[in-house]
Protein backbone atom coordinates (compact mmCIF):
# COMPACT_ATOMS: atom_id res chain seq x y z
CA UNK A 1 0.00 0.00 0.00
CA UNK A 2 1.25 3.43 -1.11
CA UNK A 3 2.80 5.72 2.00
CA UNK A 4 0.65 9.09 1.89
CA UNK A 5 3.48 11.85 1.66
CA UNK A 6 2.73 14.76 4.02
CA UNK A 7 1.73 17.94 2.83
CA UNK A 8 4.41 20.78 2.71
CA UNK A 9 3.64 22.88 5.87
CA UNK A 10 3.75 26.35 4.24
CA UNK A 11 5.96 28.29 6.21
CA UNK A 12 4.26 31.61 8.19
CA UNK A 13 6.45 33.41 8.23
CA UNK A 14 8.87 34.40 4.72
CA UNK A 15 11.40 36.92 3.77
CA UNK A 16 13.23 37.15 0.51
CA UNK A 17 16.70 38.76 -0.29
CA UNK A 18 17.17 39.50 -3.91
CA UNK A 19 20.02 38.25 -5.06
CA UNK A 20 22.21 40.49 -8.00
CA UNK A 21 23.04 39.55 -11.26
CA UNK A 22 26.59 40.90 -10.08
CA UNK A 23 26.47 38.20 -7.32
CA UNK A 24 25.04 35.13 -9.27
CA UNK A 25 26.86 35.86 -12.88
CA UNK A 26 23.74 34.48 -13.80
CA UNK A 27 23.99 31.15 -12.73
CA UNK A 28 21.74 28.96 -10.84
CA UNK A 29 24.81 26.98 -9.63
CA UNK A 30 26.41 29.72 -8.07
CA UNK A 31 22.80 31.10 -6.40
CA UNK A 32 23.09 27.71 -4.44
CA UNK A 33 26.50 28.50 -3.57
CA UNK A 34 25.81 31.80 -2.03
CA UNK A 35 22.60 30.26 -0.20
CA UNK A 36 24.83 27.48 1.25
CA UNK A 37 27.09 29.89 2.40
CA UNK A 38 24.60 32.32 4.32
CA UNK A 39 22.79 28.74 5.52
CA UNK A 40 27.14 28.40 7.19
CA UNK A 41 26.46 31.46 9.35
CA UNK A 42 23.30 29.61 11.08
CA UNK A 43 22.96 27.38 13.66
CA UNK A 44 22.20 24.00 12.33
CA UNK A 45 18.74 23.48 13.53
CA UNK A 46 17.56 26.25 11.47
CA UNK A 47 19.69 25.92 8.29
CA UNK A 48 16.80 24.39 6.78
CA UNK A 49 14.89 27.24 6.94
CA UNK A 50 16.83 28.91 3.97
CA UNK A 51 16.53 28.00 0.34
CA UNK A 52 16.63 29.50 -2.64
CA UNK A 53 14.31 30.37 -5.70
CA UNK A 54 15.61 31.99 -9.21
CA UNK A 55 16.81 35.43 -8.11
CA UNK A 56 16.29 35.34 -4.66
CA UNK A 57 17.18 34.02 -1.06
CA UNK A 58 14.37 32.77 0.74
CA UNK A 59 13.93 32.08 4.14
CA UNK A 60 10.28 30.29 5.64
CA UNK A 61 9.76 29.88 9.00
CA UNK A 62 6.41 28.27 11.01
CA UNK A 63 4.17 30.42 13.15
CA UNK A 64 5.81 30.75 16.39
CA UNK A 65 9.89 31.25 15.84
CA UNK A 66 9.67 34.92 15.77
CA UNK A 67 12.67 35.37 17.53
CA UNK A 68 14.61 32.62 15.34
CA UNK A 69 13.24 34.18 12.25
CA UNK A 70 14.25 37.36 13.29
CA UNK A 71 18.08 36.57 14.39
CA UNK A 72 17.94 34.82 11.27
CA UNK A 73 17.17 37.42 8.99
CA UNK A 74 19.83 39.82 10.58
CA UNK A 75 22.16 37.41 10.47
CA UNK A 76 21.46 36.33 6.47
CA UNK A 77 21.52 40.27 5.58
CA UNK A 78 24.83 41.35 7.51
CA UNK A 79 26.28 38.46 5.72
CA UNK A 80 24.71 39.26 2.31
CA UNK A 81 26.75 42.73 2.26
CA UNK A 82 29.45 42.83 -0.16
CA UNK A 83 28.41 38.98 -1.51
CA UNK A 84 29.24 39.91 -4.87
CA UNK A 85 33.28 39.73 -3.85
CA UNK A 86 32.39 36.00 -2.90
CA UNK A 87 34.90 33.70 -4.66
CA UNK A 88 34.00 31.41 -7.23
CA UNK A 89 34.48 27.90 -6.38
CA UNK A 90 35.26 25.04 -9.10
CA UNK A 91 31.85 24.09 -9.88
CA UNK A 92 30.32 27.10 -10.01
CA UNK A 93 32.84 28.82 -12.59
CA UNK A 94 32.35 25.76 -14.67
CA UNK A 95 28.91 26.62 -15.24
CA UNK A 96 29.18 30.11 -15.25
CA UNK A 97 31.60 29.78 -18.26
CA UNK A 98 30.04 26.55 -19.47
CA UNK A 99 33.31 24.44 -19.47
CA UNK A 100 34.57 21.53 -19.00
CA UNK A 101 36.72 20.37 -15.77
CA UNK A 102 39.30 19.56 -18.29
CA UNK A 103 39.00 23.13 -19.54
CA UNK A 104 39.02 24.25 -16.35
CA UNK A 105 42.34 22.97 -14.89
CA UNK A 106 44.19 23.00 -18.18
CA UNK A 107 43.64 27.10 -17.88
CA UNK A 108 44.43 27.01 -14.48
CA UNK A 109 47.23 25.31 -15.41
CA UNK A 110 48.46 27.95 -17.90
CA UNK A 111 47.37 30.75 -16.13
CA UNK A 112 44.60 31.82 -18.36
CA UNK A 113 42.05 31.36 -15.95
CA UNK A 114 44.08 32.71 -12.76
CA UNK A 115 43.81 31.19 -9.39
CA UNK A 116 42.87 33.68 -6.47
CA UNK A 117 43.53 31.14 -4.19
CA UNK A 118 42.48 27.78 -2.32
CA UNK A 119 40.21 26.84 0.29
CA UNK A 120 39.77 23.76 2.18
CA UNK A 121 37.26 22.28 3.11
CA UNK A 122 35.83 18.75 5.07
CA UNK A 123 33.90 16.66 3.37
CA UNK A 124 30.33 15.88 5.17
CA UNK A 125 30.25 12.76 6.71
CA UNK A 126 34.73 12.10 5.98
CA UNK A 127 37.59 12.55 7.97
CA UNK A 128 38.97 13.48 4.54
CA UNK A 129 39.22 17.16 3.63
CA UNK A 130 40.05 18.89 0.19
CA UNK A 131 41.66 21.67 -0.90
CA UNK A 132 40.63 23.30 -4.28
CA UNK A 133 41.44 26.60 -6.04
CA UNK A 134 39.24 29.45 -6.28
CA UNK A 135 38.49 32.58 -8.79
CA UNK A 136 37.74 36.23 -8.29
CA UNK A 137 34.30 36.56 -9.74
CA UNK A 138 35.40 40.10 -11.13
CA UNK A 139 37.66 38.40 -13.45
CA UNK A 140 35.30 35.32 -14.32
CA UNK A 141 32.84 38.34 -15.17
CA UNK A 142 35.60 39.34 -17.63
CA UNK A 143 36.07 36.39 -19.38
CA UNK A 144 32.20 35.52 -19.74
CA UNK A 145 31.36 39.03 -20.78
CA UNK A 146 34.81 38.86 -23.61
CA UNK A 147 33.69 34.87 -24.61
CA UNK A 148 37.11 34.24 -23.87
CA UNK A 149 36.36 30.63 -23.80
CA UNK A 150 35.54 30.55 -27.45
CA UNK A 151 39.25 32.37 -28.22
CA UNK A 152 40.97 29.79 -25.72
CA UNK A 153 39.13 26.79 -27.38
CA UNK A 154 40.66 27.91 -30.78
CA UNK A 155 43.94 28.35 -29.65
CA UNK A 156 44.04 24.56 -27.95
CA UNK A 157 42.33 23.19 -30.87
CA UNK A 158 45.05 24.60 -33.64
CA UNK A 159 47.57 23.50 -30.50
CA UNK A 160 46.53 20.48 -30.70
CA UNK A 161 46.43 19.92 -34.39
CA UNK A 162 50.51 21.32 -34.56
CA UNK A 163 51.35 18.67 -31.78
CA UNK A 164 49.75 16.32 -33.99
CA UNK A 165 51.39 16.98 -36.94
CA UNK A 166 54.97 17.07 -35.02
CA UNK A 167 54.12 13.71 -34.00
CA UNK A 168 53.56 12.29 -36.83
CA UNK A 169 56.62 13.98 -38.48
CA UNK A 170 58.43 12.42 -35.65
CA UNK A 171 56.59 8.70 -36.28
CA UNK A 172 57.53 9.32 -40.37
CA UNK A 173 61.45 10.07 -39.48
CA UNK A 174 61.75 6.87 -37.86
CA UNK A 175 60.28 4.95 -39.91
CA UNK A 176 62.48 6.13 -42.54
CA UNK A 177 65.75 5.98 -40.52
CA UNK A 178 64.77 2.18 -39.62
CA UNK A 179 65.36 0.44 -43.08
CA UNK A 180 68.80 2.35 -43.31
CA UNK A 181 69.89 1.55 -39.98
CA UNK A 182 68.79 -1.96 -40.96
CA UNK A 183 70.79 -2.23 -44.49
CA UNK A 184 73.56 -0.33 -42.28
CA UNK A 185 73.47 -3.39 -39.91
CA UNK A 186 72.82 -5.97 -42.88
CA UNK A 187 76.36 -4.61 -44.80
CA UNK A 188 78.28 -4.69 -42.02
CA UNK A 189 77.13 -8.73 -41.23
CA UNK A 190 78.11 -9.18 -44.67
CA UNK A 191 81.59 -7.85 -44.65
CA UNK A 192 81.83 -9.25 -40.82
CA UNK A 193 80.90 -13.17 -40.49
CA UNK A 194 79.78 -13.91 -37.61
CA UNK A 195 83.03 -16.49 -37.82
CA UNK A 196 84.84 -17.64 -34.59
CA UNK A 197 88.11 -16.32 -34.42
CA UNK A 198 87.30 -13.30 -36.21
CA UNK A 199 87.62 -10.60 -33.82
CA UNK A 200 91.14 -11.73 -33.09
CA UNK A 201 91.93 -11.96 -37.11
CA UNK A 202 91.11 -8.37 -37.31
CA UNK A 203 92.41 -7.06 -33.68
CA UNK A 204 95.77 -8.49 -35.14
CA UNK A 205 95.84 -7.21 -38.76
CA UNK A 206 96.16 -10.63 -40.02
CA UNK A 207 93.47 -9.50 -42.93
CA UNK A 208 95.04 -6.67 -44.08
């Protein structure tokens, strides 16, 4: 027999924080981001109070938790000041941009995408922790708004095709040199038995 599933309490009392195209760079991905830092700031039992809808922070509360839902929404506003400095974290920037992780850390690599530093964090539930690079969203803004993703792709793509073509210059030069060195190798086992004796006969000049 089906379970029932219990109606969504709807929450009594709401505020919403719009959240800036400046903060967001337009992406869903980093909205969440930005929610689950303010939802950081909280105590835990009222984390899941927060959430977010396209363009906005929203925080629901039940009848009752004035005073939560009022610490809460000083605390989620001091902290929203100046969120558009936030750093970018991998996942966001990758669908701010829309690339690839391989895109991703071969720019990093290269220093086209430049690295404003790491953070560390523990992974929920693990010992483990991680430590990953992150961007100033001032200069991701600058690369989405020049499409330099589409000039970077290019310039990897005709890379790629010249490292091609050195390697297979590289595969055709041996494969040249190989029959010579083997006719090389052939005369000299012609002119050289492999005869017992023979190293002495010519160590001696006994052939000449």
């Amino acid at each position: 027999m089906a379970t029932k599933r219990k109606p969504t309490e709807t929450p009594a009392l709401v505020f919403e924080w719009p959240l800036p195209t400046a903060a967001t760079l337009g992406s869903a991905v980093r909205a969440k981001g930005i929610m689950l830092e303010m939802r950081a700031k909280l105590p835990p039992a009222l984390r899941k109070y927060l959430d977010t809808r396209p363009g906005v922070l929203v925080l629901g509360m039940p009848a009752g938790a004035d005073d939560d839902f009022v610490r809460t929404c000083t605390t989620v506003t001091s902290n929203l000041v100046g969120i558009e400095s936030l750093p970018v974290i991998p996942r966001e920037i990758q669908d701010i941009l829309t690339i690839t992780t391989t895109e991703r850390h071969r720019w990093l690599k290269d220093g086209r995408l430049p690295s404003a530093g790491t953070r560390t964090v523990k992974l929920r539930g693990r010992a483990r922790k991680i430590t990953f690079h992150v961007f100033d969203p001032r200069v991701v803004e600058e690369v989405l708004d020049a499409d330099r993703m589409t000039e970077w792709r290019e310039a990897d793509r005709l890379a790629a095709a010249e490292n091609r073509r050195q390697a297979a210059w590289k595969r055709r030069l041996v494969r040249e040199q190989t029959p010579k060195a083997e006719s090389a190798a052939k005369a000299h086992d012609q002119t050289h038995p492999d005869l017992a004796g023979w190293a002495e006969f010519e160590r001696d000049g006994l052939l000449h």
